[in-house]
C-alpha atoms as a PDB file:
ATOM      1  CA  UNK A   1     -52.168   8.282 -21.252  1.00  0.00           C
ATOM      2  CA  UNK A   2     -48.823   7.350 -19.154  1.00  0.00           C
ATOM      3  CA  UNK A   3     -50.263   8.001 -15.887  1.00  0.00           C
ATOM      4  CA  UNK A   4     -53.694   7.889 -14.830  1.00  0.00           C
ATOM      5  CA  UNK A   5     -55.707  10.418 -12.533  1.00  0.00           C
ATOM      6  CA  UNK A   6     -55.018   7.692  -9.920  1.00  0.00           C
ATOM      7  CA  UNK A   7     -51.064   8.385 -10.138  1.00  0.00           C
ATOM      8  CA  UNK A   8     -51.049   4.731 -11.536  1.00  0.00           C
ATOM      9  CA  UNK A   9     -48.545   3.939 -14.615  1.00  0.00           C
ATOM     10  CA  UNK A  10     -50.444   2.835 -17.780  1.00  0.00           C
ATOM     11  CA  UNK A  11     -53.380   2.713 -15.013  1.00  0.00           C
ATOM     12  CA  UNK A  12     -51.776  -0.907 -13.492  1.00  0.00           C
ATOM     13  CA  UNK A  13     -48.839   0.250 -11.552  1.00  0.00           C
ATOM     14  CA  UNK A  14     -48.527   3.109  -8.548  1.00  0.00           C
ATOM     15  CA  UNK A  15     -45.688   5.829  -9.848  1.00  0.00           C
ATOM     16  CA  UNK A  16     -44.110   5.633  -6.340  1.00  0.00           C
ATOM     17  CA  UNK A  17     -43.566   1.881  -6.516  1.00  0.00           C
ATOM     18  CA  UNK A  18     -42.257   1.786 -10.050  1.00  0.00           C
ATOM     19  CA  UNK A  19     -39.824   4.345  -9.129  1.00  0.00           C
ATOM     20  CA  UNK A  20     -38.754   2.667  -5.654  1.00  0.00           C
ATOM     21  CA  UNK A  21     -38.243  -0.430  -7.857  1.00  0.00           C
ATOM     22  CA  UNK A  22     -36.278   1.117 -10.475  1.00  0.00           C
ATOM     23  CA  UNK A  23     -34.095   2.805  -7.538  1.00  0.00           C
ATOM     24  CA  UNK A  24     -33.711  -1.032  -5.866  1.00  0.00           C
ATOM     25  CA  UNK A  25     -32.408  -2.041  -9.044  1.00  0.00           C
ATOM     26  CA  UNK A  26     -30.150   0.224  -9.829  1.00  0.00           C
ATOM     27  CA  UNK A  27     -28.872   0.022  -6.528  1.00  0.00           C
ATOM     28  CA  UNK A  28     -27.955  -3.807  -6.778  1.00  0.00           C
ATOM     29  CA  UNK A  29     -26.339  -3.365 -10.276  1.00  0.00           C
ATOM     30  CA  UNK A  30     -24.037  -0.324  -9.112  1.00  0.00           C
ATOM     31  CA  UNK A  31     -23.432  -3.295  -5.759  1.00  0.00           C
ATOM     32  CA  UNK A  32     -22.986  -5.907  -8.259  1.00  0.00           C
ATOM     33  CA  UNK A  33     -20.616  -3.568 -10.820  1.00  0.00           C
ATOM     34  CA  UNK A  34     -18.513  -2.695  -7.982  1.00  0.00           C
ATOM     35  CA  UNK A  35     -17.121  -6.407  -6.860  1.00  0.00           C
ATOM     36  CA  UNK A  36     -17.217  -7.798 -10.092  1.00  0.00           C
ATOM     37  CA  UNK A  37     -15.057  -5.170 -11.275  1.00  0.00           C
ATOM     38  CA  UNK A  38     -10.956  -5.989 -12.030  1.00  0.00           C
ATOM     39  CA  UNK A  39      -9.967  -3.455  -9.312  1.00  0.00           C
ATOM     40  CA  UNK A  40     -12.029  -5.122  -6.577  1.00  0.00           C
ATOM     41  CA  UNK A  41      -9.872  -7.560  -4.827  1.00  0.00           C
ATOM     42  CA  UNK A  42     -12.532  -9.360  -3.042  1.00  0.00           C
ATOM     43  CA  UNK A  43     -12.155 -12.718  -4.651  1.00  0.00           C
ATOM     44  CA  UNK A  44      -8.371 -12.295  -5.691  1.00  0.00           C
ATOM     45  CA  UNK A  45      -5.501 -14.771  -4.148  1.00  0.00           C
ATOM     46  CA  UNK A  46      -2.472 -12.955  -1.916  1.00  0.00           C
ATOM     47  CA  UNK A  47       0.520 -13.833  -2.658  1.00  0.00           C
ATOM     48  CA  UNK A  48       3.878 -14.158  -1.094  1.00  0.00           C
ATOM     49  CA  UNK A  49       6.070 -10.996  -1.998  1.00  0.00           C
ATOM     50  CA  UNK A  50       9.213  -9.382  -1.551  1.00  0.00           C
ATOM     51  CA  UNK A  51       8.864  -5.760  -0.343  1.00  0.00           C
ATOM     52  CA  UNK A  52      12.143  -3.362  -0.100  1.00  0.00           C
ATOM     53  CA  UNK A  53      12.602  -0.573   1.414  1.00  0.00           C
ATOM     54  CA  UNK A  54      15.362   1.850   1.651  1.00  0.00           C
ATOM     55  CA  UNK A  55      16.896   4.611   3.595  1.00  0.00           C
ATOM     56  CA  UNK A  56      20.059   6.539   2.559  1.00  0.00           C
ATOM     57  CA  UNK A  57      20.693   8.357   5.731  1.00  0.00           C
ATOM     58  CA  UNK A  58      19.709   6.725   9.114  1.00  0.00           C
ATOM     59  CA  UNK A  59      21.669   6.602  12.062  1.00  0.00           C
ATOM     60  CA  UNK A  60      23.256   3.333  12.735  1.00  0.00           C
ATOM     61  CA  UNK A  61      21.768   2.512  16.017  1.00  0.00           C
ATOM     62  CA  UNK A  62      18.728   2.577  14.618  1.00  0.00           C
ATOM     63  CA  UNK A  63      19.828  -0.173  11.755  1.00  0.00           C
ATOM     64  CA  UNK A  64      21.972  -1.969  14.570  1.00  0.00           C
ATOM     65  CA  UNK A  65      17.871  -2.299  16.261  1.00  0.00           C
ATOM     66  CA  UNK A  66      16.799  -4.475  13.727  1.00  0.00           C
ATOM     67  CA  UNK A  67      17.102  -7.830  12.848  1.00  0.00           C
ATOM     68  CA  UNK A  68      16.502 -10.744  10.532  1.00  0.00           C
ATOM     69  CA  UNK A  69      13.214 -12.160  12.018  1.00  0.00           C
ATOM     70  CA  UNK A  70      12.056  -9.254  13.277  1.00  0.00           C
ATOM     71  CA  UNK A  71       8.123  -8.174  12.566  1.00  0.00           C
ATOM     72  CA  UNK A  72       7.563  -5.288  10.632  1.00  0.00           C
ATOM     73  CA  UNK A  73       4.566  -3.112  10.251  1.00  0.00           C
ATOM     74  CA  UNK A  74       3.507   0.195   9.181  1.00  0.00           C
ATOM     75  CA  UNK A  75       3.035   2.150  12.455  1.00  0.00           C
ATOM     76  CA  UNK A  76       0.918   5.250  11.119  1.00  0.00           C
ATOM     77  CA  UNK A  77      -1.763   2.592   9.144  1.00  0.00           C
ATOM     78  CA  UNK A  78      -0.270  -0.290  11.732  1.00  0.00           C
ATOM     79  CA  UNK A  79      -0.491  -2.669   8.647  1.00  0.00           C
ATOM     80  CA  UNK A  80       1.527  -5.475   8.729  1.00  0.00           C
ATOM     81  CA  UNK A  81       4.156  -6.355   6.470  1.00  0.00           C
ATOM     82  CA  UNK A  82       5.948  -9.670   7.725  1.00  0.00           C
ATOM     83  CA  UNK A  83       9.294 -10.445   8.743  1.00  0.00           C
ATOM     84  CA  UNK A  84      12.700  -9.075   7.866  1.00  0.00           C
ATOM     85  CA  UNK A  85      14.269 -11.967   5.721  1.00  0.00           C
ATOM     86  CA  UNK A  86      17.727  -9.949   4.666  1.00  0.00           C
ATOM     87  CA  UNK A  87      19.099  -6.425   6.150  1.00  0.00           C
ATOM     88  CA  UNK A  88      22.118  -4.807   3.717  1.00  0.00           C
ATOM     89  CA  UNK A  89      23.763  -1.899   5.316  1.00  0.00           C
ATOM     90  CA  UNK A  90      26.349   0.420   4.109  1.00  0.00           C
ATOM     91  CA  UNK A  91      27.534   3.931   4.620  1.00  0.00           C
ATOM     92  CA  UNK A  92      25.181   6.556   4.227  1.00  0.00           C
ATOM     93  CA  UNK A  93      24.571   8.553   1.052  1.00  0.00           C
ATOM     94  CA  UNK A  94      24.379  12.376   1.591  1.00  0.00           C
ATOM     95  CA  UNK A  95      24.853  15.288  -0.152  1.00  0.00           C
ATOM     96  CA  UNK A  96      26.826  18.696   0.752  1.00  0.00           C
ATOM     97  CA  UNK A  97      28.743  21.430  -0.656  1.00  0.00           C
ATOM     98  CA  UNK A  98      32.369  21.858  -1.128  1.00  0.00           C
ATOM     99  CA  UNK A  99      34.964  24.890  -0.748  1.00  0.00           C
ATOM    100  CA  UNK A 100      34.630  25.173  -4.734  1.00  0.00           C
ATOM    101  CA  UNK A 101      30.638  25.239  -4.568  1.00  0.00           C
ATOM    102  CA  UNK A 102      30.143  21.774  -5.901  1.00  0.00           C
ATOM    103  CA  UNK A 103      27.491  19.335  -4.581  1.00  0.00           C
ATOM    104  CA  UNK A 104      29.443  16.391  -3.736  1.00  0.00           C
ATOM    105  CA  UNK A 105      27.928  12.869  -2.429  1.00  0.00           C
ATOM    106  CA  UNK A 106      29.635  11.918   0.909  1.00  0.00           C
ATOM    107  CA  UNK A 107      28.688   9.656   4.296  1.00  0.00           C
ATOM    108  CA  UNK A 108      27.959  11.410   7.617  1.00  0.00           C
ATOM    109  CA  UNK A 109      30.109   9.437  10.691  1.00  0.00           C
ATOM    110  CA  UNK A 110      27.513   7.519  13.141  1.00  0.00           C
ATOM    111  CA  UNK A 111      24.976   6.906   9.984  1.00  0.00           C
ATOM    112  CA  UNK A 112      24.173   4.383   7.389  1.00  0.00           C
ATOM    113  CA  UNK A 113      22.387   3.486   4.288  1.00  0.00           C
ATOM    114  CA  UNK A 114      19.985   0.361   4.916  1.00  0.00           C
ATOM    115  CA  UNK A 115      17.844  -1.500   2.100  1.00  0.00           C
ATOM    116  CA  UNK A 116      15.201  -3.920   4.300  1.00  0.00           C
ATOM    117  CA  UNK A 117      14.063  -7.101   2.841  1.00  0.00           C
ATOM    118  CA  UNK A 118      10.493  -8.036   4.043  1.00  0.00           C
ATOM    119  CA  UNK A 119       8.513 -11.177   2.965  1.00  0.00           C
ATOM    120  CA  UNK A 120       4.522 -10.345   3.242  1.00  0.00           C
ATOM    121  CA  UNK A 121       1.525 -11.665   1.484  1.00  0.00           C
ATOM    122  CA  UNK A 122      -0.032  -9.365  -0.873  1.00  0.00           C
ATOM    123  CA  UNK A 123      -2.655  -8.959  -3.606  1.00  0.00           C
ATOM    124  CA  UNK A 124      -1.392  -7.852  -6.886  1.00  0.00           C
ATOM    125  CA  UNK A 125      -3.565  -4.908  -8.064  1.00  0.00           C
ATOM    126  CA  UNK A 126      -3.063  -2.390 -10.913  1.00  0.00           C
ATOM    127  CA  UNK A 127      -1.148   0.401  -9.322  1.00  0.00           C
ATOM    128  CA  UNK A 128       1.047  -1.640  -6.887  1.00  0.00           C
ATOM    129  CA  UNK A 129       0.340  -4.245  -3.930  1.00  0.00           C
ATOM    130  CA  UNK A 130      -2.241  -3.941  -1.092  1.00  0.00           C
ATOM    131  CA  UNK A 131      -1.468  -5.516   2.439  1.00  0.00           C
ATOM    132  CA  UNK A 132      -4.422  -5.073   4.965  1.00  0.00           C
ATOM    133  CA  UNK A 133      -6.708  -2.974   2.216  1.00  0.00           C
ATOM    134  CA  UNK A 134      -3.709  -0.386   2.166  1.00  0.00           C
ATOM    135  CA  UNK A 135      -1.892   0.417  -1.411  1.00  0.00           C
ATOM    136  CA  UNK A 136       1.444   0.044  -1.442  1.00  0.00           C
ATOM    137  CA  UNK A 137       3.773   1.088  -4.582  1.00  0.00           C
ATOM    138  CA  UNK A 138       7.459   1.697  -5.794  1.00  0.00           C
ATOM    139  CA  UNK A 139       8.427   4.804  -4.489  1.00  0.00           C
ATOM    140  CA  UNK A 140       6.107   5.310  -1.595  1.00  0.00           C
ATOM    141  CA  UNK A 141       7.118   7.280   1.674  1.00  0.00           C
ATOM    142  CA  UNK A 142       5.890   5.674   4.917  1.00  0.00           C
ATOM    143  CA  UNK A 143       7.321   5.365   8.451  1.00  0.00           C
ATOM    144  CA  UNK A 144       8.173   1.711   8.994  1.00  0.00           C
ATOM    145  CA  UNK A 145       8.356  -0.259  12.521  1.00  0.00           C
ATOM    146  CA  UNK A 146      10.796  -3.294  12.430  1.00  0.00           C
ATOM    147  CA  UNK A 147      12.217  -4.968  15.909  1.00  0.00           C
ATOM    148  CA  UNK A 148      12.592  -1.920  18.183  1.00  0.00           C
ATOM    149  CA  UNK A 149      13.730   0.672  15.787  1.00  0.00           C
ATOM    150  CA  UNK A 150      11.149   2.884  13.613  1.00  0.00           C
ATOM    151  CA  UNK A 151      12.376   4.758  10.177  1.00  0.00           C
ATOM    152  CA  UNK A 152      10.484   7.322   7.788  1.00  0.00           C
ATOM    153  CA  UNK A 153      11.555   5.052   4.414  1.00  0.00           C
ATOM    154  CA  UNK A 154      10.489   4.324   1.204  1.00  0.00           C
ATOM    155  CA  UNK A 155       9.722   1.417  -0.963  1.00  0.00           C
ATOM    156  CA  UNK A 156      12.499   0.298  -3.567  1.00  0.00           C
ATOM    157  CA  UNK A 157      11.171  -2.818  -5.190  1.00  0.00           C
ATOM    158  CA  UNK A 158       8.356  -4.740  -5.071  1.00  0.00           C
ATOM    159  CA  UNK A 159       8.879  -8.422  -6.275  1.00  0.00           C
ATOM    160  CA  UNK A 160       6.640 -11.526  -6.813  1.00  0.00           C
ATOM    161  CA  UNK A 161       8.143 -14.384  -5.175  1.00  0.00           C
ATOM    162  CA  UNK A 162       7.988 -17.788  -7.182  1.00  0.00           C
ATOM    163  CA  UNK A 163       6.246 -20.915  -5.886  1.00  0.00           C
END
């Protein structure tokens, strides 16, 4: 018989106890799967990175705010990045309608287009970077603090820098 009048299993061990056992170690091999997994980053190296990010349409004060040097940080998650290490400005890039009913790219006066370089440390993981336990990727939308301006921007490139 499996289990005795005694609630015992094969009459030598309590059902309870075999089952609080069996939930113990399931517990500490779902614990044990979930670090040792690739996607845990737990025991994986930052590295030094390159992080981009770009705004087509920003008024130029704001740009004119910011400066190599300057810390920058994402103010919603208030993770952050680094320091600026290159700013590249030029005019903005808009879109209208002309008298013909053709969308036309053109510049609004008083804004600009800015691509921010930012040097951070980083772990590599399989769907981008993640700085501070936040995921960061290509294409991303966030709202950006740098020096004493703060722009809704997106991520353009994401590069490895070399040793």
């Amino acid at each position: 018989m499996l289990i005795d009048e005694k609630g015992r299993l094969f009459g030598k061990v309590n059902i309870v106890d075999f089952i609080v056992v069996v939930v113990l170690i399931m517990g500490i091999l779902g614990v044990g799967y979930k670090f040792l997994s690739s996607s845990t980053t737990l025991f994986k190296k930052t590295e030094i990175i390159e992080i981009q990010f770009y705004n087509e349409d920003l008024p130029g004060y704001v740009a004119d705010s910011i400066n190599i040097g300057d810390k920058v940080k994402d103010s919603v998650k208030n993770t952050v990045f680094g320091e600026v290490i290159d700013k590249e400005v030029k005019p903005s890039v808009v879109f209208g309608v002309d008298d013909q009913g053709v969308l036309r790219q053109t510049t609004r006066p008083g804004y600009v287009s800015m691509v921010l370089t930012v040097r951070a440390e980083a772990i590599y993981t399989d769907t981008g970077v993640l700085i501070n336990n936040t995921d960061y990727y290509v294409g991303r939308s966030l709202e950006l603090r740098a020096g004493n301006g703060v722009i809704w921007t997106r991520i353009k490139a994401i590069n490895r820098v070399e040793a």
